[in-house]
PDB file of N, CA and C in Angstrom:
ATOM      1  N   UNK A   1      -8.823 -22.993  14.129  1.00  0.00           N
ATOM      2  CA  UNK A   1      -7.567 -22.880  14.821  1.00  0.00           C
ATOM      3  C   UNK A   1      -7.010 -21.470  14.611  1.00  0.00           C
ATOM      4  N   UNK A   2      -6.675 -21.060  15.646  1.00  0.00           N
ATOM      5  CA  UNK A   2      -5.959 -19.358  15.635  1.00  0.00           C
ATOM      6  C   UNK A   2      -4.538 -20.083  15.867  1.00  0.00           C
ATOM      7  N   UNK A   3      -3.722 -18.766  14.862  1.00  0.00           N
ATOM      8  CA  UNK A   3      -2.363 -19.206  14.962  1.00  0.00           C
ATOM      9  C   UNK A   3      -2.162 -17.762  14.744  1.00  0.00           C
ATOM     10  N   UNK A   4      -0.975 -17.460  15.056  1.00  0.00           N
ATOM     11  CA  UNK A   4      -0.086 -16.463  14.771  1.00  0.00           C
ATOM     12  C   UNK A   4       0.725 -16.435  13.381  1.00  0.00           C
ATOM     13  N   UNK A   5       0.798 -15.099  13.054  1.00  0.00           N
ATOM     14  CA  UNK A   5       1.904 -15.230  12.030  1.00  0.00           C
ATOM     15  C   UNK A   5       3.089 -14.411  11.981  1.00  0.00           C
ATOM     16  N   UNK A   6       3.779 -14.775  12.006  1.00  0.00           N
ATOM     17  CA  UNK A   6       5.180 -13.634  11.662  1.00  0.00           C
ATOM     18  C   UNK A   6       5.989 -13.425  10.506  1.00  0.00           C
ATOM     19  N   UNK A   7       6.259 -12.418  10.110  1.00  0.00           N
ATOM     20  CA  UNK A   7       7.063 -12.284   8.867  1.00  0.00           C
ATOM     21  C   UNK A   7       8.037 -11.082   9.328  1.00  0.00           C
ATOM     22  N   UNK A   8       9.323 -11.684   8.970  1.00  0.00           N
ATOM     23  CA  UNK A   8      10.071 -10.749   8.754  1.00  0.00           C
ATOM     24  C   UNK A   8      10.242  -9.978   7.401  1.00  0.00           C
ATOM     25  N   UNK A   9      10.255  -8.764   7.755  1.00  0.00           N
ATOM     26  CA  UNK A   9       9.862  -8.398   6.320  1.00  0.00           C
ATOM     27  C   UNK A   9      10.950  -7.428   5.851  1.00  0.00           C
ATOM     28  N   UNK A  10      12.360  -7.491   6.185  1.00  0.00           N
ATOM     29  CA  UNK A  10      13.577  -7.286   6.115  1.00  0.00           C
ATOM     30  C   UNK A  10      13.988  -8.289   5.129  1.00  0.00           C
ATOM     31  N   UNK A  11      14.322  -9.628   5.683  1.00  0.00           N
ATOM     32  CA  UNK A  11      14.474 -10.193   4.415  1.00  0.00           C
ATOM     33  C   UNK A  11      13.654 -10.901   3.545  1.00  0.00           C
ATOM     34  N   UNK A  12      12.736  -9.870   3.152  1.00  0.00           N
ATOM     35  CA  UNK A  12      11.523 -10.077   1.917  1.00  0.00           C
ATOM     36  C   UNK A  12      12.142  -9.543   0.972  1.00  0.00           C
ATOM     37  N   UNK A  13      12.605  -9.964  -0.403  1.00  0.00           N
ATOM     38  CA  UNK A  13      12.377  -8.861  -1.457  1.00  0.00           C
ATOM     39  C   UNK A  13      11.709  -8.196  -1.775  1.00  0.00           C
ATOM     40  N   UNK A  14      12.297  -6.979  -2.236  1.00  0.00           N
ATOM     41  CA  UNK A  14      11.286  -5.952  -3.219  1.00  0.00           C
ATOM     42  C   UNK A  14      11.127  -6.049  -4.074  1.00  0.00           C
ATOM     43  N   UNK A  15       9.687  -6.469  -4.890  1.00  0.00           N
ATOM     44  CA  UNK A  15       9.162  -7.106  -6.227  1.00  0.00           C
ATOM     45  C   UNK A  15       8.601  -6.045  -7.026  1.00  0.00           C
ATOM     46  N   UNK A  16       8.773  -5.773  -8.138  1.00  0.00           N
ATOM     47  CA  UNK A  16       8.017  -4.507  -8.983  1.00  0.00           C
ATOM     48  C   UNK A  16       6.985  -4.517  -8.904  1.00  0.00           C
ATOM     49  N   UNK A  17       6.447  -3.334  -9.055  1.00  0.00           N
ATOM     50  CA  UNK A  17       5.052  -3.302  -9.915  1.00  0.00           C
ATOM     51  C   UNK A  17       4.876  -2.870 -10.969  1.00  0.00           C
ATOM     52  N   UNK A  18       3.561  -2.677 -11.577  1.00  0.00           N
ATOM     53  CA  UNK A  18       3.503  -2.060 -12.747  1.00  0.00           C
ATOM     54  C   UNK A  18       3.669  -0.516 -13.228  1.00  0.00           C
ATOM     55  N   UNK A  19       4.457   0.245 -11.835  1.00  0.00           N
ATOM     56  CA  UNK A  19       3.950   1.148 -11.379  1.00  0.00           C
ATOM     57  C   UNK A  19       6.244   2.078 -11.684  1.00  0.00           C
ATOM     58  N   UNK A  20       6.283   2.593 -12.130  1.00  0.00           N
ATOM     59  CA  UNK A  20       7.583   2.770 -12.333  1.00  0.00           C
ATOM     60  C   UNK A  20       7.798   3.646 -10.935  1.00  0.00           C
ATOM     61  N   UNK A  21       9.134   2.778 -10.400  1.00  0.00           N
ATOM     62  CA  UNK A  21       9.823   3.332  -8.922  1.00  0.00           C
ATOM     63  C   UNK A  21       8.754   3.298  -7.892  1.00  0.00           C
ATOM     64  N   UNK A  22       8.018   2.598  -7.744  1.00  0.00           N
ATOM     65  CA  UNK A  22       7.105   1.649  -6.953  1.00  0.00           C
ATOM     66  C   UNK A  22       7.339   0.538  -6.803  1.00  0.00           C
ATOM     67  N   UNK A  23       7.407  -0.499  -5.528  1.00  0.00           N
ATOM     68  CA  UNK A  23       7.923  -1.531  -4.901  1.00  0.00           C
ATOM     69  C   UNK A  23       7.449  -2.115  -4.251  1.00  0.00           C
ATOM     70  N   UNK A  24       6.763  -3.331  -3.893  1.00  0.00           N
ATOM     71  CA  UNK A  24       6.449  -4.204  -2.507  1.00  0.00           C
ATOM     72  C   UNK A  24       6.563  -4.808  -2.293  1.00  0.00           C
ATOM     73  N   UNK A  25       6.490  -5.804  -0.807  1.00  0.00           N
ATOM     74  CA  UNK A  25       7.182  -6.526  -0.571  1.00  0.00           C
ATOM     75  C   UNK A  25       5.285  -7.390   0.056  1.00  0.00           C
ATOM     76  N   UNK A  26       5.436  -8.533   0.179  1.00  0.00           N
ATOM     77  CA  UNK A  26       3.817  -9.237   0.145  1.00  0.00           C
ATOM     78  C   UNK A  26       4.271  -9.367   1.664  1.00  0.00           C
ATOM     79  N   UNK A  27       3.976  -9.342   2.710  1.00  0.00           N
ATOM     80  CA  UNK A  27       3.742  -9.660   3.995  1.00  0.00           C
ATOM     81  C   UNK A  27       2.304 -10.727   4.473  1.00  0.00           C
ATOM     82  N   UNK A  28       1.462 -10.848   3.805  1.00  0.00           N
ATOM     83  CA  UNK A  28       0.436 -11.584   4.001  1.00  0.00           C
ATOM     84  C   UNK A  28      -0.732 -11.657   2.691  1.00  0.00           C
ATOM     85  N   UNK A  29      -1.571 -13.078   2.468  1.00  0.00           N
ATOM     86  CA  UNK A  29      -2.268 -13.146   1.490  1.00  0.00           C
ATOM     87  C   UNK A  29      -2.991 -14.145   2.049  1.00  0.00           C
ATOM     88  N   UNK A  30      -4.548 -13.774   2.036  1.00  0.00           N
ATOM     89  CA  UNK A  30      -5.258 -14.996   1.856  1.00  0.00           C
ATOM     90  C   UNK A  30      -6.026 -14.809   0.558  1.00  0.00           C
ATOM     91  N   UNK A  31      -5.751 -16.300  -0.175  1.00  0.00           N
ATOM     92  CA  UNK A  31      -6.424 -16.300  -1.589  1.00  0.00           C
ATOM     93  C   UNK A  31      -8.072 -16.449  -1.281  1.00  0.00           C
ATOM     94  N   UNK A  32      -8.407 -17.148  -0.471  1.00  0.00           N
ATOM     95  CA  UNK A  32     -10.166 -17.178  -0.230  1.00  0.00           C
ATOM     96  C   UNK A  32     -10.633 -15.722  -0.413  1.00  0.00           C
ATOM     97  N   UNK A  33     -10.108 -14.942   0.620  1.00  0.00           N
ATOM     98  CA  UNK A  33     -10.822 -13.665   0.540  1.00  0.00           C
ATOM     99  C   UNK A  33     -10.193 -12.565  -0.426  1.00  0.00           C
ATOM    100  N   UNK A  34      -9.043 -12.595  -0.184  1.00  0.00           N
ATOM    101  CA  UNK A  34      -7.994 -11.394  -1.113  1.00  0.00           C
ATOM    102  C   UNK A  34      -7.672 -10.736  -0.350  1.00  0.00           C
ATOM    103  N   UNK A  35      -7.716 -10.935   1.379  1.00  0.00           N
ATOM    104  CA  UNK A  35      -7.409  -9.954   1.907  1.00  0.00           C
ATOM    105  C   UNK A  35      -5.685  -9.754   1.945  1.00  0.00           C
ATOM    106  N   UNK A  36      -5.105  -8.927   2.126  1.00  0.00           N
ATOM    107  CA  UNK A  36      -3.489  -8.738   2.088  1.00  0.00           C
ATOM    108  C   UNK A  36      -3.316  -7.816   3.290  1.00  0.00           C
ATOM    109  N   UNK A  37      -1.599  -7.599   3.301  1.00  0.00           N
ATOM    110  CA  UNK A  37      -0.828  -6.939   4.085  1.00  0.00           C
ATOM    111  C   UNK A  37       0.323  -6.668   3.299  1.00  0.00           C
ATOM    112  N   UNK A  38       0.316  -5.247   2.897  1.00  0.00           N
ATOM    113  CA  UNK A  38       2.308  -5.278   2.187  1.00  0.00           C
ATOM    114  C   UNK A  38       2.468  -3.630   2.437  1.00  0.00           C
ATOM    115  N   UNK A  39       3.592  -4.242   2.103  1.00  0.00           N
ATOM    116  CA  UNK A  39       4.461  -2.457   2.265  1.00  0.00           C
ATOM    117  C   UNK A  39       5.378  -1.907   0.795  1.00  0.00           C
ATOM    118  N   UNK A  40       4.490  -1.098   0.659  1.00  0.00           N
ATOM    119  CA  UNK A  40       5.010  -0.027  -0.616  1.00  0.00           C
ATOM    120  C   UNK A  40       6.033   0.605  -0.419  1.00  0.00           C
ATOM    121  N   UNK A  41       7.140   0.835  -1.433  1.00  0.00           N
ATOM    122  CA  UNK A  41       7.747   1.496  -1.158  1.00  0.00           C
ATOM    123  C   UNK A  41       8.266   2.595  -2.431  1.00  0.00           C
ATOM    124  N   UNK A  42       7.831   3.548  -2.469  1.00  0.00           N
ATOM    125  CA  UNK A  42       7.557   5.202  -3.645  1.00  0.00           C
ATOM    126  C   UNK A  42       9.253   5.621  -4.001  1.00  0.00           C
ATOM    127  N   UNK A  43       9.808   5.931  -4.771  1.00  0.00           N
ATOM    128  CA  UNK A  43      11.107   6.891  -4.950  1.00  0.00           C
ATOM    129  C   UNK A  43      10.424   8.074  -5.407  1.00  0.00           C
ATOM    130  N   UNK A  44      11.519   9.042  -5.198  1.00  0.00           N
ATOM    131  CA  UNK A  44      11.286   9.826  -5.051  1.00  0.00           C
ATOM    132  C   UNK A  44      10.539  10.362  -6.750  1.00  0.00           C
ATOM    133  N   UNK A  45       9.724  10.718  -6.557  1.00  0.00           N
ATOM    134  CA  UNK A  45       8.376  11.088  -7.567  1.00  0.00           C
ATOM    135  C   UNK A  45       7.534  10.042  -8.287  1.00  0.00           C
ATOM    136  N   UNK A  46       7.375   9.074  -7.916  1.00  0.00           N
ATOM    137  CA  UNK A  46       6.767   7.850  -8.118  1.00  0.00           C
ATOM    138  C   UNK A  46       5.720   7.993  -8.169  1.00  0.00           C
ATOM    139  N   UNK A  47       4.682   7.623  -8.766  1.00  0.00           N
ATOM    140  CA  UNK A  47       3.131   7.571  -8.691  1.00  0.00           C
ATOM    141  C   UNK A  47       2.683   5.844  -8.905  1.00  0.00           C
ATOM    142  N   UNK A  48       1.848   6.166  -8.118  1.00  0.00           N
ATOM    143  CA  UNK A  48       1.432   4.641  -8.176  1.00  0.00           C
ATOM    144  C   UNK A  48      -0.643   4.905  -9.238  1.00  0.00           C
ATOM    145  N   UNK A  49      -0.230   4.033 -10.007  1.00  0.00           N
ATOM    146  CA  UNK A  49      -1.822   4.432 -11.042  1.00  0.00           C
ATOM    147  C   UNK A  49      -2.914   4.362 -10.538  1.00  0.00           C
ATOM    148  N   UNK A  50      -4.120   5.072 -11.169  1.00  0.00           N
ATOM    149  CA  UNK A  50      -5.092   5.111 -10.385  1.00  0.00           C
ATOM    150  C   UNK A  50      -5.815   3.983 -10.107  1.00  0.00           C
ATOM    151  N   UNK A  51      -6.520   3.149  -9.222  1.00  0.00           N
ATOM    152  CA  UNK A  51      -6.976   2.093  -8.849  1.00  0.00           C
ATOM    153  C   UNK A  51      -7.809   2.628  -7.832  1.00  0.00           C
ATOM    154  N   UNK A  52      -9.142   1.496  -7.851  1.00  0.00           N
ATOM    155  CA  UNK A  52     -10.113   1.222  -7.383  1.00  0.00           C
ATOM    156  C   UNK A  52     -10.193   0.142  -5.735  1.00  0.00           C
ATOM    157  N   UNK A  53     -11.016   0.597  -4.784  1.00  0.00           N
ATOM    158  CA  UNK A  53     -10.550  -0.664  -3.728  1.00  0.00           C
ATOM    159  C   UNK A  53     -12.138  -1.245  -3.423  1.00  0.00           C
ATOM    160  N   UNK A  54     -12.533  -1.934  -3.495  1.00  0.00           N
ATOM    161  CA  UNK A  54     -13.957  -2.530  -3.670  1.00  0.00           C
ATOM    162  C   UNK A  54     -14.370  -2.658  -1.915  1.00  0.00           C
ATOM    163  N   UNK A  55     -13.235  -2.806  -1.160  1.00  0.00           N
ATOM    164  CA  UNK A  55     -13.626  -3.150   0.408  1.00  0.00           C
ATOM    165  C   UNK A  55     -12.953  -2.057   0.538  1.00  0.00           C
ATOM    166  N   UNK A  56     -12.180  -0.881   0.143  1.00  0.00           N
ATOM    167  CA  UNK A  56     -11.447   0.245   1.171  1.00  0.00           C
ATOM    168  C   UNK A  56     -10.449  -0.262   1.135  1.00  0.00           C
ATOM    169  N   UNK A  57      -9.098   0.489   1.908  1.00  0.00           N
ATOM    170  CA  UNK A  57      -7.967   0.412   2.299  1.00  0.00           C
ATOM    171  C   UNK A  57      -7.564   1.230   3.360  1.00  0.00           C
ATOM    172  N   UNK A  58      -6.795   0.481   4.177  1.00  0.00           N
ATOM    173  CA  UNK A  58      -6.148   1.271   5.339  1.00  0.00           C
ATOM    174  C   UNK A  58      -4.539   1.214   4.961  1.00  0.00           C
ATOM    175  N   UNK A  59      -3.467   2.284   5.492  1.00  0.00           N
ATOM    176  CA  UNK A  59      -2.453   2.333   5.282  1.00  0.00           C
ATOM    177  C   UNK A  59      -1.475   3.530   6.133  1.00  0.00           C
ATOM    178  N   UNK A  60      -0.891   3.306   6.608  1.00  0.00           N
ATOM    179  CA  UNK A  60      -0.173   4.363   7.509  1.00  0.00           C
ATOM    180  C   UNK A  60       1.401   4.300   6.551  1.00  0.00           C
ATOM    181  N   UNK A  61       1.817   5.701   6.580  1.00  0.00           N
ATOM    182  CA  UNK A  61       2.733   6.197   5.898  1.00  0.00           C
ATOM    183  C   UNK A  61       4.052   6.041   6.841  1.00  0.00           C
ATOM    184  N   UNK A  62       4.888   4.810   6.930  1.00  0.00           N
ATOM    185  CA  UNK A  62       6.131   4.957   7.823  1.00  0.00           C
ATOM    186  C   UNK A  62       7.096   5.676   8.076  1.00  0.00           C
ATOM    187  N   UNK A  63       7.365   6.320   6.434  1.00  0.00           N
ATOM    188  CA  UNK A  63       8.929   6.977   6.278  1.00  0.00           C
ATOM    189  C   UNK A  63       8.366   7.557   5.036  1.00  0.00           C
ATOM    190  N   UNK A  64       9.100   8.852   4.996  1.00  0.00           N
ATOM    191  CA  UNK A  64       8.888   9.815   3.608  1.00  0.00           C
ATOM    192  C   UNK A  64       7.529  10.677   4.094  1.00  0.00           C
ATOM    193  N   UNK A  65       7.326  11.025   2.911  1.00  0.00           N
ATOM    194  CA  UNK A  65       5.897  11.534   2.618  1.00  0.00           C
ATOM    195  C   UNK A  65       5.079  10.692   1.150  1.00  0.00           C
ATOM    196  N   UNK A  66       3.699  10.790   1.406  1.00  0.00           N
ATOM    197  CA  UNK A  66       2.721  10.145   0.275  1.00  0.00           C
ATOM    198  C   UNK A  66       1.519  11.579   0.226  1.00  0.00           C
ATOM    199  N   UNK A  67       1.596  11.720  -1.227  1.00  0.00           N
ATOM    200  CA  UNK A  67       0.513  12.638  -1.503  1.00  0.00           C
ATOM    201  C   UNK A  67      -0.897  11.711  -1.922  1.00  0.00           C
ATOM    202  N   UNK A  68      -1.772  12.206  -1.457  1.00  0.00           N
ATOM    203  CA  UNK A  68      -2.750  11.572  -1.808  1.00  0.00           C
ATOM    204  C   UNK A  68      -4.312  12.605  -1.834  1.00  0.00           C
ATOM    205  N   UNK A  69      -5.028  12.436  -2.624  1.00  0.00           N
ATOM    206  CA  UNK A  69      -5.873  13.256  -2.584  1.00  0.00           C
ATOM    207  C   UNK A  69      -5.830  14.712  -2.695  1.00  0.00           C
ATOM    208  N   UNK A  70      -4.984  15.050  -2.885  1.00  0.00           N
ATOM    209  CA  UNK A  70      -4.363  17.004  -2.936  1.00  0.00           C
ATOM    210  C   UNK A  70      -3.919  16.838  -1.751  1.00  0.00           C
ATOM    211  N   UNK A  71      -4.012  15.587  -0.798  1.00  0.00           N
ATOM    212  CA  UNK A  71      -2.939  16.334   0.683  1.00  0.00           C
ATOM    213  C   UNK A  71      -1.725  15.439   0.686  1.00  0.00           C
ATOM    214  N   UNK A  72      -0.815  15.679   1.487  1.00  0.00           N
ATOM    215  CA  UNK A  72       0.007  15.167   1.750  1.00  0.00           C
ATOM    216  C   UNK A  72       0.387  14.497   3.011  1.00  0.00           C
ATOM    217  N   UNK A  73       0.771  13.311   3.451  1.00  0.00           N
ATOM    218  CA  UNK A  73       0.786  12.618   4.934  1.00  0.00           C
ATOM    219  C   UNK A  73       2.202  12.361   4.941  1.00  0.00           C
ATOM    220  N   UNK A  74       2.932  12.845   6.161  1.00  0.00           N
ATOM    221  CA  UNK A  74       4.019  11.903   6.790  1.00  0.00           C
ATOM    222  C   UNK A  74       4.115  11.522   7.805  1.00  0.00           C
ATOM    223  N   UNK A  75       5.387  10.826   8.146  1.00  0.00           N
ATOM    224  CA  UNK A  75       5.292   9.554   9.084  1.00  0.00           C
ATOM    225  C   UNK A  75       4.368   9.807   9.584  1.00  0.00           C
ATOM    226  N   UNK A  76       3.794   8.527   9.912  1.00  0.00           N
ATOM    227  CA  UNK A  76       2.987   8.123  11.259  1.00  0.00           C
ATOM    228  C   UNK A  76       1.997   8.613  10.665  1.00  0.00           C
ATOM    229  N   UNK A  77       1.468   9.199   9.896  1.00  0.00           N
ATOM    230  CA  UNK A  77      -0.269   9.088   9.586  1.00  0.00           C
ATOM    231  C   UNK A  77      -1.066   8.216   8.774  1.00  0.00           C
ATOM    232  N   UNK A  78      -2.011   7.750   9.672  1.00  0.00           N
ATOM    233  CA  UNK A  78      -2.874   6.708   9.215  1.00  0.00           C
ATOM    234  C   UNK A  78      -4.111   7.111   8.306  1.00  0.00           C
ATOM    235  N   UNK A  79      -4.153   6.421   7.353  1.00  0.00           N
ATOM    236  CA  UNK A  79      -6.062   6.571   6.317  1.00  0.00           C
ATOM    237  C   UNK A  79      -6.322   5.600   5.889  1.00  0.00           C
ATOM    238  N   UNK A  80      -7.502   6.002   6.125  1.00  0.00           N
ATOM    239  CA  UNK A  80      -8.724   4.851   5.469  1.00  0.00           C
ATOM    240  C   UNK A  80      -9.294   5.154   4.840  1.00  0.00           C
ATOM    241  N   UNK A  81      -9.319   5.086   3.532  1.00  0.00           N
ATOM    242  CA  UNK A  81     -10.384   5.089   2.151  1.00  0.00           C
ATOM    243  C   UNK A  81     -11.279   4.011   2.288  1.00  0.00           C
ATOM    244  N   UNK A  82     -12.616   4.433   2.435  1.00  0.00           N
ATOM    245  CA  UNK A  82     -13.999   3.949   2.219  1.00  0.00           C
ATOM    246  C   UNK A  82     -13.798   3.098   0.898  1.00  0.00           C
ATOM    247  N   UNK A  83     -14.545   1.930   1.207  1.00  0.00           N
ATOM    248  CA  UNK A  83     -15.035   1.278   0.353  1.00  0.00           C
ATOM    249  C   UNK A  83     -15.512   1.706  -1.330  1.00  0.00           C
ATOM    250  N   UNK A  84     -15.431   1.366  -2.060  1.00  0.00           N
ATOM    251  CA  UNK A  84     -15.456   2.417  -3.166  1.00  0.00           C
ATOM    252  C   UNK A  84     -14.123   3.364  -3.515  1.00  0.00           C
ATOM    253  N   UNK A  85     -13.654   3.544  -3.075  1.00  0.00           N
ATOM    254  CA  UNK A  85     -12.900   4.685  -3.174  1.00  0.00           C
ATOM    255  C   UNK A  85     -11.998   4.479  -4.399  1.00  0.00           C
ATOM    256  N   UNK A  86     -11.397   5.678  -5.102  1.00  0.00           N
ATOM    257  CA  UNK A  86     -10.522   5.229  -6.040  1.00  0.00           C
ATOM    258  C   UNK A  86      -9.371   6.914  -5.563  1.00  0.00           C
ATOM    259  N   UNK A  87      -8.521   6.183  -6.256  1.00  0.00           N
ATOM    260  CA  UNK A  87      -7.052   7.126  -5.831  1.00  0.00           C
ATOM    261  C   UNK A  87      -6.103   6.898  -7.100  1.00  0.00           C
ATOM    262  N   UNK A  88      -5.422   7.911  -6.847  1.00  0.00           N
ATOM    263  CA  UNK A  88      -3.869   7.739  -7.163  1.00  0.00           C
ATOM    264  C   UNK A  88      -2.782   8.626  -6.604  1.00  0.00           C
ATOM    265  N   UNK A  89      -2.318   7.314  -5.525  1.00  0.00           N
ATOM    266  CA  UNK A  89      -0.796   8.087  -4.414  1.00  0.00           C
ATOM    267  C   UNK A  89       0.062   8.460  -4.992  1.00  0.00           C
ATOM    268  N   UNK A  90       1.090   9.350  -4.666  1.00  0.00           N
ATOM    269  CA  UNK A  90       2.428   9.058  -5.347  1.00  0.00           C
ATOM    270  C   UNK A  90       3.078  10.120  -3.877  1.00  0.00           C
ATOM    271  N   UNK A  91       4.428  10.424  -4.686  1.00  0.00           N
ATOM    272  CA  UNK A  91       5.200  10.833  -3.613  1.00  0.00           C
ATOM    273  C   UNK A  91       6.804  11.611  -4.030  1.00  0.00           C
ATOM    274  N   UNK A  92       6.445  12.727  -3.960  1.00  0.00           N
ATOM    275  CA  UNK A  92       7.246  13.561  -4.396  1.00  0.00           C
ATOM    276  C   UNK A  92       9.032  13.713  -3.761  1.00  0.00           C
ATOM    277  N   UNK A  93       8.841  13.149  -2.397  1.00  0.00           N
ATOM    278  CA  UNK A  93      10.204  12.772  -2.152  1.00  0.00           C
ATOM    279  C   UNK A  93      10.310  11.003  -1.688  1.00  0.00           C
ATOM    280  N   UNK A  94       9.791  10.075  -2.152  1.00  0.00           N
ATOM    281  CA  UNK A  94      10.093   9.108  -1.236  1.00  0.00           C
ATOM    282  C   UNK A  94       9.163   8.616  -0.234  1.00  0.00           C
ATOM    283  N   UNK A  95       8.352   7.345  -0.200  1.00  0.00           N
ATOM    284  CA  UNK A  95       7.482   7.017   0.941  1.00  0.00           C
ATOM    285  C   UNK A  95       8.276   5.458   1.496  1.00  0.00           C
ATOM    286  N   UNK A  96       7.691   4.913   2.421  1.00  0.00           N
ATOM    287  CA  UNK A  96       7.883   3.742   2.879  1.00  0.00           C
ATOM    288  C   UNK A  96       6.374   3.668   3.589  1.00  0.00           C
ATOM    289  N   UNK A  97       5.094   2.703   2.779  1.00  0.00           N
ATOM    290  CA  UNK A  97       4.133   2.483   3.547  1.00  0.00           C
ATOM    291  C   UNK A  97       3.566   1.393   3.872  1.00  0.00           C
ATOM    292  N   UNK A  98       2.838   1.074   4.611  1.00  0.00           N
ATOM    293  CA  UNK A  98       2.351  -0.325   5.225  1.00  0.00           C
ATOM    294  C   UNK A  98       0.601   0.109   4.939  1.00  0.00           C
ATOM    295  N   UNK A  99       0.352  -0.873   3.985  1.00  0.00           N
ATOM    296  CA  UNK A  99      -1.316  -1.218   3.708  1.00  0.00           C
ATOM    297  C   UNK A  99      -1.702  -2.672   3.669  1.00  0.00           C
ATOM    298  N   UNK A 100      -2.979  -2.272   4.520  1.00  0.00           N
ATOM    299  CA  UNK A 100      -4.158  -3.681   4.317  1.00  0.00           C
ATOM    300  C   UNK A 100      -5.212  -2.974   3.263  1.00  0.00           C
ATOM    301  N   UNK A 101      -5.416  -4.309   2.847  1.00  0.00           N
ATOM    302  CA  UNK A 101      -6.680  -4.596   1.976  1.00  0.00           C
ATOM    303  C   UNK A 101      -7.404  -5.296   2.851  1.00  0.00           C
ATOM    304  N   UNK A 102      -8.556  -5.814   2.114  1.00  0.00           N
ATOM    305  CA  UNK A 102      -9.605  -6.524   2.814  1.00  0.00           C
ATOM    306  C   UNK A 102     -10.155  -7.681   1.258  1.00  0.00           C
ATOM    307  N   UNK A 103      -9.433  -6.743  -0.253  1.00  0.00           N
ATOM    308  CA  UNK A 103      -9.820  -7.341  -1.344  1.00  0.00           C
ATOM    309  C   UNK A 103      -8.821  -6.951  -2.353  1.00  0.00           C
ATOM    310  N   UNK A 104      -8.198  -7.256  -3.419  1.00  0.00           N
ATOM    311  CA  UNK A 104      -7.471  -6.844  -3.973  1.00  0.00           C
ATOM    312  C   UNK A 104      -7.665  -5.624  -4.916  1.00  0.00           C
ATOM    313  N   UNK A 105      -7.238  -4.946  -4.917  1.00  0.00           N
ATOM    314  CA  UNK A 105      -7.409  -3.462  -6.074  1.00  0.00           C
ATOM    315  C   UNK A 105      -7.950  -4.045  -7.541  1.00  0.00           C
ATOM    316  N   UNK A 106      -9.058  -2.853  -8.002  1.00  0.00           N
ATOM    317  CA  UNK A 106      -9.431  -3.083  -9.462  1.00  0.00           C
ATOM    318  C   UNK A 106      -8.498  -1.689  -9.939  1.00  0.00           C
ATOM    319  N   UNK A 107      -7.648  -2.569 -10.987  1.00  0.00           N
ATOM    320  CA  UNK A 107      -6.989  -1.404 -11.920  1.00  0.00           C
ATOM    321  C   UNK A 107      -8.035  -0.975 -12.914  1.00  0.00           C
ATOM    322  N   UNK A 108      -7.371   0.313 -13.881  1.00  0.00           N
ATOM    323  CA  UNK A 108      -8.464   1.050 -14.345  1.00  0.00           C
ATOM    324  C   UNK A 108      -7.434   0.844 -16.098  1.00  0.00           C
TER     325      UNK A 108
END
């Protein structure tokens, strides 16, 4: 059965992470696979720790800027880290971003 889903994600709270002045809000989860949908949200100089993504990650940067990799993306730019990939974002003034997984992050 295909169904639709909707979430408003206005009135979602913002739940911590382990990640100081880092924020998200869960927009979607399936426990079978791990795949997700949420939106991060960085203050201004926030780093989020380095982590591992076993399937990749996609994520487009809504609002602010996110440094990642020695570069920096704002609004509206989209990336995809390959499978394997390991990172650590952060954000020197402030981000608002929207990422899928496909599996949940291995912390380090």
């Amino acid at each position: 059965m295909n169904t639709s889903l909707f979430v408003d994600g206005a009135h979602l709270p913002w739940r911590e992470t382990p990640c100081a002045g880092v924020h998200w809000k869960k927009l979607y989860f399936e426990p079978a696979s791990g795949e997700s949908a949420v939106l991060l949200k960085f203050a201004p100089g926030a780093v989020y720790d380095a982590h591992r993504h076993p399937q990749g990650e996609h994520y487009l940067v809504l609002e602010g800027e996110l440094e990642d990799g020695g570069r920096r993306y704002g609004p509206l730019t989209y990336v995809r880290h390959a499978p394997g990939s390991v990172h650590r974002p952060s954000s020197p003034s402030g981000a608002l971003v929207f990422v899928t997984l496909q599996q949940p992050i291995e912390s380090f």
